[in-house]
Protein backbone atom coordinates (compact mmCIF):
# COMPACT_ATOMS: atom_id res chain seq x y z
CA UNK A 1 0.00 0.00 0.00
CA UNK A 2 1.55 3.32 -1.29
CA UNK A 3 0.17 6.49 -2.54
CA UNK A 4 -2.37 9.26 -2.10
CA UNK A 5 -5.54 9.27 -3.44
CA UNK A 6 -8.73 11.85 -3.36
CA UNK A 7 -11.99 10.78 -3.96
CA UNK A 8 -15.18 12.26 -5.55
CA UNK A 9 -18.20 12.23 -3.61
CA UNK A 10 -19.82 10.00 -5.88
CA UNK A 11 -16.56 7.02 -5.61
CA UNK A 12 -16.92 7.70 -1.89
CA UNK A 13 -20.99 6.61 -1.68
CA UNK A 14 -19.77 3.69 -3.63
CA UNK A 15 -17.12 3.04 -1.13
CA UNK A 16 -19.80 3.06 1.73
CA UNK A 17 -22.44 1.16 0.06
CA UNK A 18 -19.59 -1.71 -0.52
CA UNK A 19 -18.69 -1.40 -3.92
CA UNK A 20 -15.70 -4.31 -4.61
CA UNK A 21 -14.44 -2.78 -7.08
CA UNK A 22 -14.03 0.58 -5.19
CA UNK A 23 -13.03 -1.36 -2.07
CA UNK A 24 -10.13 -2.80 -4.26
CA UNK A 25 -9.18 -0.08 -5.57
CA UNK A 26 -8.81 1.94 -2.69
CA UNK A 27 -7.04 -0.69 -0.96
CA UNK A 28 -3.77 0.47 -3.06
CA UNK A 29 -3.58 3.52 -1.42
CA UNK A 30 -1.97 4.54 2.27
CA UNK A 31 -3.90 7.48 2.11
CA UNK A 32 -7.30 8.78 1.56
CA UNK A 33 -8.19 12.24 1.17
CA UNK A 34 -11.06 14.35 0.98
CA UNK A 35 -12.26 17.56 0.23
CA UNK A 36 -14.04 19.48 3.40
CA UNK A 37 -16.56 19.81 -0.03
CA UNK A 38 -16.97 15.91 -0.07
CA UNK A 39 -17.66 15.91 3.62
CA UNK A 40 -20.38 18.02 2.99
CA UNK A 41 -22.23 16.58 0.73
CA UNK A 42 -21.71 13.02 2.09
CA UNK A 43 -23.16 14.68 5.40
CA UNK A 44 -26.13 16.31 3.88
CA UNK A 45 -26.89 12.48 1.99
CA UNK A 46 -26.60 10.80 5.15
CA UNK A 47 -29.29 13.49 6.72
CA UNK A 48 -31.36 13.91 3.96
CA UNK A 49 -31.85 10.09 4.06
CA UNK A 50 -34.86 7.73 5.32
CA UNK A 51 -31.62 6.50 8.05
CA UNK A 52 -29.78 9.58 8.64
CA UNK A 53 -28.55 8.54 12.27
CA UNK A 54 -27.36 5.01 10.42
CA UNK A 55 -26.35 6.50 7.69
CA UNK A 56 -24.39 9.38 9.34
CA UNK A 57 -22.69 7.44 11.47
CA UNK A 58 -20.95 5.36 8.43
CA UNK A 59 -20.07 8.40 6.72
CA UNK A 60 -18.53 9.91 9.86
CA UNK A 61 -16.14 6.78 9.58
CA UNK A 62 -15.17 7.04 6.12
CA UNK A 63 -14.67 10.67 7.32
CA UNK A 64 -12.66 9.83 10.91
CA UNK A 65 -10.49 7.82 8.73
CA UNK A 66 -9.66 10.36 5.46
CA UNK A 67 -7.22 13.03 5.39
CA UNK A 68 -9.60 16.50 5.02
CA UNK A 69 -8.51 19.18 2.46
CA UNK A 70 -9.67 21.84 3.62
CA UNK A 71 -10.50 25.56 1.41
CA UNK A 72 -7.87 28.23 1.81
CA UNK A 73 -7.42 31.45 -0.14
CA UNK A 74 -5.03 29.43 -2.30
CA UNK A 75 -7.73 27.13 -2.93
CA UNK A 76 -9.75 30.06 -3.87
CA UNK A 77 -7.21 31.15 -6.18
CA UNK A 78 -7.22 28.03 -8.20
CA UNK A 79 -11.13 27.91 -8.39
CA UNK A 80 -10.78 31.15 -10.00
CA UNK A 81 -8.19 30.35 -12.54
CA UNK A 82 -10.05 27.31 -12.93
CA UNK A 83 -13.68 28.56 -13.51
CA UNK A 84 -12.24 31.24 -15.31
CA UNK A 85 -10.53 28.67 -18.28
CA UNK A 86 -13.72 26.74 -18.00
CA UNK A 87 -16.27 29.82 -18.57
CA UNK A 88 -14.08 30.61 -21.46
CA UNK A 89 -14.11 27.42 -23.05
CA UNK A 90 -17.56 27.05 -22.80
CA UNK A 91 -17.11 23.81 -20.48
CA UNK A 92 -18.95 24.80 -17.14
CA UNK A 93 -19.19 21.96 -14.42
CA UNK A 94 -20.89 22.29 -11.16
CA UNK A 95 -19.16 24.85 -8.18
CA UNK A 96 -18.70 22.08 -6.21
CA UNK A 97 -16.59 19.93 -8.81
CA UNK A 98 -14.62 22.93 -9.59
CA UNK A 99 -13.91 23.40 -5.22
CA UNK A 100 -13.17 19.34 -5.64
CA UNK A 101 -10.79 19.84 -7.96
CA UNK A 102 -9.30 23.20 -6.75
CA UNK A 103 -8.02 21.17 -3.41
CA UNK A 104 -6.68 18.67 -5.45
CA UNK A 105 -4.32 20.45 -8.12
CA UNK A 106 -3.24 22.46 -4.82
CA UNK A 107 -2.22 19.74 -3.11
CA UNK A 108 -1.00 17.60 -6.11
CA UNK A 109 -3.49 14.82 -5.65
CA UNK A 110 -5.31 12.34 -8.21
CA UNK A 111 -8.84 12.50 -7.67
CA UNK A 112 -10.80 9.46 -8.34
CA UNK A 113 -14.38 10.56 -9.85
CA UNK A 114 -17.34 8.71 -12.23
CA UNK A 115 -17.60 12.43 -13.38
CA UNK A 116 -16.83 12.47 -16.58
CA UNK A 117 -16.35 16.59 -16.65
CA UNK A 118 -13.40 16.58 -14.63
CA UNK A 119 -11.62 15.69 -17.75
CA UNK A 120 -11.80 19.70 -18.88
CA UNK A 121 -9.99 20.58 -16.09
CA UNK A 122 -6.00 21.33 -16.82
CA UNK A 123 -3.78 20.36 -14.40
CA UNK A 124 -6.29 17.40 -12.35
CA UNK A 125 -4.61 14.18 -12.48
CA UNK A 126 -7.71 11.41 -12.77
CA UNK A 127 -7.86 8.45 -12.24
CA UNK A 128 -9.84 5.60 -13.42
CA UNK A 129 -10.72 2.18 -12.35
């Protein structure tokens, strides 16, 4: 086990609902990391859900064991180059993708995603499974 990884909120569901292939995956890496962004939204899933207590208390595991990136003005400054390239290449994705992947080209992390948008983004290292 070597490595860092990042993953998208949508890799890290998978990852709590017991995805194999995810589980596999992930098993390559020494550490996880997260984007305070992805802790957010797997929060407001787990509440929003018919078993939020369950349900919160799996994600706060996932959480408890993942490295947090958190949003810093040099985060902010890479959103805005980011956005910026985006807007003018007429390739918008949603804010929080573009926070997602802010963290991660400032820290120099892969991010692991089903989102098939990241792929506009210069600089993002993605990988695949």
């Amino acid at each position: 086990m070597s490595g860092k990884i990042a993953l998208d909120t949508d890799i890290a569901i998978k990852f709590l609902n017991g995805d194999k292939t995810i589980d596999s995956f992930l098993s390559r890496y020494s550490e996880i990391y997260l984007s305070v962004v992805v802790v957010g939204e797997l929060i407001f899933g787990a509440l929003n859900s018919r078993h939020a207590e369950q349900n919160l208390a799996r994600h706060r595991k996932l959480i408890q064991r993942a490295m947090i990136l958190e949003i810093k003005e040099t985060t902010a400054n890479v959103y805005a180059k980011i956005r910026l390239v985006l807007k003018r290449k007429g390739k918008p994705i949603p804010e929080n993708d573009l926070w997602i992947a802010s963290a991660c080209i400032e820290h120099k992390l892969p991010l692991i995603s089903g989102d098939g948008h990241f792929k506009f983004i210069d600089h993002l290292t993605i990988e695949c499974i």
